[in-house]
PDB file of N, CA and C in Angstrom:
ATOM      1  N   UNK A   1     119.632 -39.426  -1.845  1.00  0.00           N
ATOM      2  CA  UNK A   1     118.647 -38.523  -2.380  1.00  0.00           C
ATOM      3  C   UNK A   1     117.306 -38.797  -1.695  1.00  0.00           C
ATOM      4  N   UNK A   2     116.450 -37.940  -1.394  1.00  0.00           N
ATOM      5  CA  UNK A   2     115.531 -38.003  -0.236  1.00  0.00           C
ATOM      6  C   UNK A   2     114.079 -37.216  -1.247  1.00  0.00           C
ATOM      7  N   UNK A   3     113.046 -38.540  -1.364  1.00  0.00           N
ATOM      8  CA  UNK A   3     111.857 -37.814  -1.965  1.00  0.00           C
ATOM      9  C   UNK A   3     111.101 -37.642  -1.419  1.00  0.00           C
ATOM     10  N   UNK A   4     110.563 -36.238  -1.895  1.00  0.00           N
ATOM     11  CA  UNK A   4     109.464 -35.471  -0.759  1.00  0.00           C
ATOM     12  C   UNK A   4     108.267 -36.165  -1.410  1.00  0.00           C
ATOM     13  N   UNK A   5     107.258 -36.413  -0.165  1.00  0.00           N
ATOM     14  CA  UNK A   5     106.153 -36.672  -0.540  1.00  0.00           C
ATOM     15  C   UNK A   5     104.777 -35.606  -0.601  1.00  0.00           C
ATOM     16  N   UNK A   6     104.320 -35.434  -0.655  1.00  0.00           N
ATOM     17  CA  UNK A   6     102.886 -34.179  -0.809  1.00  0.00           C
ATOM     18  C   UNK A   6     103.915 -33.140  -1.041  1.00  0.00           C
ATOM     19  N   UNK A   7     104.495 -33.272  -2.402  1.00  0.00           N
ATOM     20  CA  UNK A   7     105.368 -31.607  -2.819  1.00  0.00           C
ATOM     21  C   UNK A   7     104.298 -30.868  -3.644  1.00  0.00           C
ATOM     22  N   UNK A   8     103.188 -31.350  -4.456  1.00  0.00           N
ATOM     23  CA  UNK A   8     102.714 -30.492  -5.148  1.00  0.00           C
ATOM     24  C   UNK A   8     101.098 -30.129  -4.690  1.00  0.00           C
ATOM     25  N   UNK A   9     100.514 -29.180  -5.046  1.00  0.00           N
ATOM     26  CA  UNK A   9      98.855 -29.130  -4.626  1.00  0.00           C
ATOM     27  C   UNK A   9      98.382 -30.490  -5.650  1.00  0.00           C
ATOM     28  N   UNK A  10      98.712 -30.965  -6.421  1.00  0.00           N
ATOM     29  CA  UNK A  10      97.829 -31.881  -6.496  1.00  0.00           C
ATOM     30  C   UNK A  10      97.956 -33.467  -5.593  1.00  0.00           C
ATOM     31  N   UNK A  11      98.643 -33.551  -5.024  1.00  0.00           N
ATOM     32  CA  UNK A  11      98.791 -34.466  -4.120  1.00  0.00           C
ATOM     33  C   UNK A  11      98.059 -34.277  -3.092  1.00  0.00           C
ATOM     34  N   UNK A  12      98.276 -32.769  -2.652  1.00  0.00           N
ATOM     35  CA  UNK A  12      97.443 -32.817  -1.241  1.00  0.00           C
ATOM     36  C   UNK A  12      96.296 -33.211  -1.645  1.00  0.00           C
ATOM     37  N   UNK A  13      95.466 -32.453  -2.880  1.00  0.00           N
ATOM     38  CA  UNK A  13      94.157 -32.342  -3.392  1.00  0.00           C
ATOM     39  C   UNK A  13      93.999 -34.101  -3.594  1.00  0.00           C
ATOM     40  N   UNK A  14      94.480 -35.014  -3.848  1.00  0.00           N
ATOM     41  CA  UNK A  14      94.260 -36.475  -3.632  1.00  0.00           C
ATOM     42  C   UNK A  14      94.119 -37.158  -2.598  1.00  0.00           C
ATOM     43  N   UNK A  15      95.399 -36.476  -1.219  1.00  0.00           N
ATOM     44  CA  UNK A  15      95.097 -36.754  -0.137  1.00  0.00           C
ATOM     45  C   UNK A  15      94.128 -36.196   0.520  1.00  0.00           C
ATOM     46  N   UNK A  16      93.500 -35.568   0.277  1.00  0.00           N
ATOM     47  CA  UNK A  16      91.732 -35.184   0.954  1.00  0.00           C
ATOM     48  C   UNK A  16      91.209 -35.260   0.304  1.00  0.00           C
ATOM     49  N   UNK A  17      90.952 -35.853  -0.996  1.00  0.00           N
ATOM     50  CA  UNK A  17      89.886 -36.621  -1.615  1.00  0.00           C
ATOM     51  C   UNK A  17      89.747 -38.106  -0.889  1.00  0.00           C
ATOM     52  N   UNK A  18      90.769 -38.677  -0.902  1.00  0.00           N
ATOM     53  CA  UNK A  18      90.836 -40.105  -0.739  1.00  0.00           C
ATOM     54  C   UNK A  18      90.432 -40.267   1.421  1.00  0.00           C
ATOM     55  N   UNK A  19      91.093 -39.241   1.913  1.00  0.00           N
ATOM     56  CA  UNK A  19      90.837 -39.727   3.361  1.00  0.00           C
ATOM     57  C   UNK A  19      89.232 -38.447   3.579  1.00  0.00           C
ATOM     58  N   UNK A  20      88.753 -37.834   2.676  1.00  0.00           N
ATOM     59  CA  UNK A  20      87.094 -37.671   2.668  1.00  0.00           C
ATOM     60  C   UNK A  20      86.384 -38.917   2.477  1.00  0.00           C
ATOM     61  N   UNK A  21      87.067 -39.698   1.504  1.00  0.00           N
ATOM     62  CA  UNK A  21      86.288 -40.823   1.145  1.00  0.00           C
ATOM     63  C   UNK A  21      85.973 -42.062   2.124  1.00  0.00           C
ATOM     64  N   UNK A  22      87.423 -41.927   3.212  1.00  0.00           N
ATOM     65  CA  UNK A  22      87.240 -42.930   4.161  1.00  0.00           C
ATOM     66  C   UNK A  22      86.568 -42.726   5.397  1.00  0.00           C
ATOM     67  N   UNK A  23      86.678 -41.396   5.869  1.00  0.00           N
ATOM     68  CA  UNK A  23      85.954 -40.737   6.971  1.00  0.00           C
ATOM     69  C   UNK A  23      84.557 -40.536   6.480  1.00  0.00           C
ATOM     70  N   UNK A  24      83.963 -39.660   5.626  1.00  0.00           N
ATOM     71  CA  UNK A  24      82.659 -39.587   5.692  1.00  0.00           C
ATOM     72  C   UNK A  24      81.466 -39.841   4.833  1.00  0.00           C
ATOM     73  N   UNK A  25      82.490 -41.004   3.271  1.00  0.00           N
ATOM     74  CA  UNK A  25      81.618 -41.854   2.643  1.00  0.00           C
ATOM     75  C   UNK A  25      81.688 -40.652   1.280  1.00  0.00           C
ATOM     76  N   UNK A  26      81.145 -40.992   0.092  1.00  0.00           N
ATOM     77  CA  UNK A  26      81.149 -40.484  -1.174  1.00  0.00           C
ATOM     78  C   UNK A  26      79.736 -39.394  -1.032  1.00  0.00           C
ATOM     79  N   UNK A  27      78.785 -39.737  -0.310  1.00  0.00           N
ATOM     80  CA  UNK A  27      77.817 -38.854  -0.085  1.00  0.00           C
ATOM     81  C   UNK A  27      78.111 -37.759   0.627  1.00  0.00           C
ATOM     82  N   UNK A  28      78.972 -37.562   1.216  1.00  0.00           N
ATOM     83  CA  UNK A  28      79.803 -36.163   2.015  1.00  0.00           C
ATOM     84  C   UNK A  28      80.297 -35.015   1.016  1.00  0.00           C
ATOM     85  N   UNK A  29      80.908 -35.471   0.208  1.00  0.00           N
ATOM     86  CA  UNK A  29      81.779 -34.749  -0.993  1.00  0.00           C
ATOM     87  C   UNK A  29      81.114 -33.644  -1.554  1.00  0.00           C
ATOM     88  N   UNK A  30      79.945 -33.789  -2.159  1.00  0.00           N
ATOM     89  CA  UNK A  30      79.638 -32.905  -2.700  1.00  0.00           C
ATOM     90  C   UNK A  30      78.925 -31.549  -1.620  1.00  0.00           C
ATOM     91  N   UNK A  31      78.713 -32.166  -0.544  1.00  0.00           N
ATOM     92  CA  UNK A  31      78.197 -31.519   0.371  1.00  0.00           C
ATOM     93  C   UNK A  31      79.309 -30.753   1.091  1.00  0.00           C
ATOM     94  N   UNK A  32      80.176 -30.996   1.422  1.00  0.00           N
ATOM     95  CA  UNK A  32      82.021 -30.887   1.794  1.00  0.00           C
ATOM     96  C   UNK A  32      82.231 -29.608   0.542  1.00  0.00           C
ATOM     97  N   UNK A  33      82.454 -29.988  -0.478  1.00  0.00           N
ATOM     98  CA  UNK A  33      82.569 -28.863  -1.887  1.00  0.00           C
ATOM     99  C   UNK A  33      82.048 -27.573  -1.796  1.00  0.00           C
ATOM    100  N   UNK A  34      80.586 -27.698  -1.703  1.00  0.00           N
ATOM    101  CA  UNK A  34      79.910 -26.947  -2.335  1.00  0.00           C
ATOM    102  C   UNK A  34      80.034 -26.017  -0.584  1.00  0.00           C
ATOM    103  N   UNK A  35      80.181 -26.333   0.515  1.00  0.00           N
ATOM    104  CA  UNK A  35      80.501 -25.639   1.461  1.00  0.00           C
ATOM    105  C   UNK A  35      82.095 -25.110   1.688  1.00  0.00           C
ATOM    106  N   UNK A  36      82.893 -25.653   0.919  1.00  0.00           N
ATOM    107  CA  UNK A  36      84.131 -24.966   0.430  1.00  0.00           C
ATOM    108  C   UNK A  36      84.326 -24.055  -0.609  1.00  0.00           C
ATOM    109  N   UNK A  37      83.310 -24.207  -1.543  1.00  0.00           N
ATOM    110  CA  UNK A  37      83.337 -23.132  -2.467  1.00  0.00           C
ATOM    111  C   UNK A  37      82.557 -22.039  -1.964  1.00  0.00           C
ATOM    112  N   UNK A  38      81.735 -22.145  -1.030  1.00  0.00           N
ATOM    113  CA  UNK A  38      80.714 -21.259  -0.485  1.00  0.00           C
ATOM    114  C   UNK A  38      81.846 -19.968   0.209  1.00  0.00           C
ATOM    115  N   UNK A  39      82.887 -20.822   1.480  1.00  0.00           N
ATOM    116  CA  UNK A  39      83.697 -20.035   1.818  1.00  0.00           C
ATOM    117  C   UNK A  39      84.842 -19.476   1.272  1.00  0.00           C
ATOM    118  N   UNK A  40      84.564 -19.837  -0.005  1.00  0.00           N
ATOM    119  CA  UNK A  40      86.124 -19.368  -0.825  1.00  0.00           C
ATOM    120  C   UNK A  40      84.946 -18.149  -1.601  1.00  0.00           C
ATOM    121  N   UNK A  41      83.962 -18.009  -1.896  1.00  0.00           N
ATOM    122  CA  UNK A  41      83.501 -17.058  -2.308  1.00  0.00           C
ATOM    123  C   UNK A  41      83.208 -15.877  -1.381  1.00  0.00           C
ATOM    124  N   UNK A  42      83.469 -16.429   0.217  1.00  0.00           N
ATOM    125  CA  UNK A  42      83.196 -14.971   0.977  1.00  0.00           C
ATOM    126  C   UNK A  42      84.138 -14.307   1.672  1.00  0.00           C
ATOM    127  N   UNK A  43      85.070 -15.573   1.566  1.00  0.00           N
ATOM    128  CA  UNK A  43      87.043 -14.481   1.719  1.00  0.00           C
ATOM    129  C   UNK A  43      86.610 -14.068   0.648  1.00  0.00           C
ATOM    130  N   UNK A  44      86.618 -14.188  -0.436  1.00  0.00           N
ATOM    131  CA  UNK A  44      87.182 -13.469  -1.810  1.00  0.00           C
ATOM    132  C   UNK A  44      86.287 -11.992  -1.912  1.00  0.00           C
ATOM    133  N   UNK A  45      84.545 -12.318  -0.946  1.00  0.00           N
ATOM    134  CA  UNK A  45      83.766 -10.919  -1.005  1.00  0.00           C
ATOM    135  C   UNK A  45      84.672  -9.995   0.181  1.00  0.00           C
ATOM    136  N   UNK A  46      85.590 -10.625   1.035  1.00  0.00           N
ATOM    137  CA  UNK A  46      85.741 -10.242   2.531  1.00  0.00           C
ATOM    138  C   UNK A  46      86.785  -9.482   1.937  1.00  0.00           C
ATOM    139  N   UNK A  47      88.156 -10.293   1.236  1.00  0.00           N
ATOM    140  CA  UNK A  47      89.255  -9.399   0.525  1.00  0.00           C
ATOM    141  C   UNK A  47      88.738  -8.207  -0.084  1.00  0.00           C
ATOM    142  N   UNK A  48      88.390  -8.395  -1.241  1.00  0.00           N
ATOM    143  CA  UNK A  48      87.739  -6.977  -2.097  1.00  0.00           C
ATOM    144  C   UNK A  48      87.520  -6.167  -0.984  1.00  0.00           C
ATOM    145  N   UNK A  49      86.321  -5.891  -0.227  1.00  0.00           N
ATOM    146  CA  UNK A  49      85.895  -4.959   0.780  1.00  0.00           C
ATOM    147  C   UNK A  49      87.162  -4.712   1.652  1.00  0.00           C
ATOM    148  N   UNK A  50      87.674  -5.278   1.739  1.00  0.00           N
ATOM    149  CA  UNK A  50      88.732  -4.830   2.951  1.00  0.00           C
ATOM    150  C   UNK A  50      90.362  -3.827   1.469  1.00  0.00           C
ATOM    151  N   UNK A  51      90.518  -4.578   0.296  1.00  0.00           N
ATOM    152  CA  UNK A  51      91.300  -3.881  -0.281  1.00  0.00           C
ATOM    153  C   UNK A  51      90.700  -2.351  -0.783  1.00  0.00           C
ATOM    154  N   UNK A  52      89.209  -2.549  -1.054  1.00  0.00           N
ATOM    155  CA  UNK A  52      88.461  -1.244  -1.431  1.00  0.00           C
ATOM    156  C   UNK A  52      88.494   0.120  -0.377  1.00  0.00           C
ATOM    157  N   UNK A  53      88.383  -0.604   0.997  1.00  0.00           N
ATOM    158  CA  UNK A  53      88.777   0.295   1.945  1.00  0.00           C
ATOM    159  C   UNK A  53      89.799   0.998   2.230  1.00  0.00           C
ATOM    160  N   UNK A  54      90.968   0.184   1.964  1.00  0.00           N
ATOM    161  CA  UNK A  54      92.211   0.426   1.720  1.00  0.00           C
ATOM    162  C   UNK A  54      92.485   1.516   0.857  1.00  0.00           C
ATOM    163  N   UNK A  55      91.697   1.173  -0.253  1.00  0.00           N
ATOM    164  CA  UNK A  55      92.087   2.213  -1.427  1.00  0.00           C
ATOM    165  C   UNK A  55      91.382   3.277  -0.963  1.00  0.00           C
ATOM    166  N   UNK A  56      89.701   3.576  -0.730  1.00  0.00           N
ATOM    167  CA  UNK A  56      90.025   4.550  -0.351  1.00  0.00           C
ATOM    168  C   UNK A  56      90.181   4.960   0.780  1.00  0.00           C
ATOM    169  N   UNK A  57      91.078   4.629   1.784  1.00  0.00           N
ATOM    170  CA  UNK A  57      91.333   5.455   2.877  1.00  0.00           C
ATOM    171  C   UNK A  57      92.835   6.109   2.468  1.00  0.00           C
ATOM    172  N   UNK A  58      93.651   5.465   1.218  1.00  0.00           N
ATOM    173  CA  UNK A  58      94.854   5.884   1.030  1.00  0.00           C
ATOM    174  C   UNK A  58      94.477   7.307   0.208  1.00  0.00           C
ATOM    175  N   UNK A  59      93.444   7.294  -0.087  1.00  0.00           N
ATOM    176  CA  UNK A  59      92.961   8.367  -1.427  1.00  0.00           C
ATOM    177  C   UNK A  59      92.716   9.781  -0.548  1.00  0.00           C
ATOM    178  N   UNK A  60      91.866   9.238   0.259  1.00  0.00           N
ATOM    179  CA  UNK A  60      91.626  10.702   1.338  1.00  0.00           C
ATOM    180  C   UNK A  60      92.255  11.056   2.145  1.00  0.00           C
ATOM    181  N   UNK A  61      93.361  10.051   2.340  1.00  0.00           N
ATOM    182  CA  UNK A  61      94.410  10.858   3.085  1.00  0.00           C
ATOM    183  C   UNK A  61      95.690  11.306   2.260  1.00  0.00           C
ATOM    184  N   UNK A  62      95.468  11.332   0.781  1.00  0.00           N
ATOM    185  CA  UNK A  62      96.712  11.666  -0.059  1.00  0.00           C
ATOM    186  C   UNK A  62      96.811  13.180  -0.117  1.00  0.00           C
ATOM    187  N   UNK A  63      98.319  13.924   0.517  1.00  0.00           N
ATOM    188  CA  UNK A  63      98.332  14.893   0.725  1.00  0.00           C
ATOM    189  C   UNK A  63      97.993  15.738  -0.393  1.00  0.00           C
ATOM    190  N   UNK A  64      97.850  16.987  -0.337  1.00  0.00           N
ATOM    191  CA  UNK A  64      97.368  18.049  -1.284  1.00  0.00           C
ATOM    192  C   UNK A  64      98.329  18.648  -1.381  1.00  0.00           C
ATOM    193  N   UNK A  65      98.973  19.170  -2.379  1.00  0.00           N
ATOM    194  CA  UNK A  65      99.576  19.818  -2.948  1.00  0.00           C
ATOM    195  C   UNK A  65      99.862  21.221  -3.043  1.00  0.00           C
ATOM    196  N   UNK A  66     100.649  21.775  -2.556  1.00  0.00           N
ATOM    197  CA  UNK A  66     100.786  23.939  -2.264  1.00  0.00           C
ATOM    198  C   UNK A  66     100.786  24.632  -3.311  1.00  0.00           C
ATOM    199  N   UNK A  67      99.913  25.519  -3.204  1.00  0.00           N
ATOM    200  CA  UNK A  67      99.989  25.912  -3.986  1.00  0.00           C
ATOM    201  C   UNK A  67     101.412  26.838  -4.196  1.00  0.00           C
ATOM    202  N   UNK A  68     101.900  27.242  -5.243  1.00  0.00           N
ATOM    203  CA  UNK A  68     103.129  27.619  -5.152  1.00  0.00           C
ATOM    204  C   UNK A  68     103.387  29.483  -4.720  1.00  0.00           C
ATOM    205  N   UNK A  69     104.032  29.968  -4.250  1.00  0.00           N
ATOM    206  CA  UNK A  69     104.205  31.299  -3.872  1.00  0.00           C
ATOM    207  C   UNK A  69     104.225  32.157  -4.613  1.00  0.00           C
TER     208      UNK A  69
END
């Protein structure tokens, strides 16, 4: 039987806590964070705008309907 190691996100999330801690000291971290949350807030502005577009470009190109004879 063969155990996986880093199977869950919280492992990874320990293993880059702990080798942040050895590379660039406890004073890095919060500085490291708060520039990871920075870019997780501008995919997340980048998604929206790009699904909004989506929607409406599917909207104006949704065919119209005949009128009947």
């Amino acid at each position: 039987m063969q155990t996986q190691m880093l199977g869950s996100p919280t492992d990874w999330i320990i293993l880059i806590v702990v080798v942040l801690l050895v590379l660039g000291g406890s004073k890095k971290i919060p500085e490291v964070a708060k520039a990871l949350g920075r870019a997780m807030g501008e995919f997340r502005k980048g998604r929206m705008e790009v699904e909004r577009e989506i929607s409406e470009a599917t909207k104006s190109e949704a065919p119209k309907p005949e009128p009947p004879n």
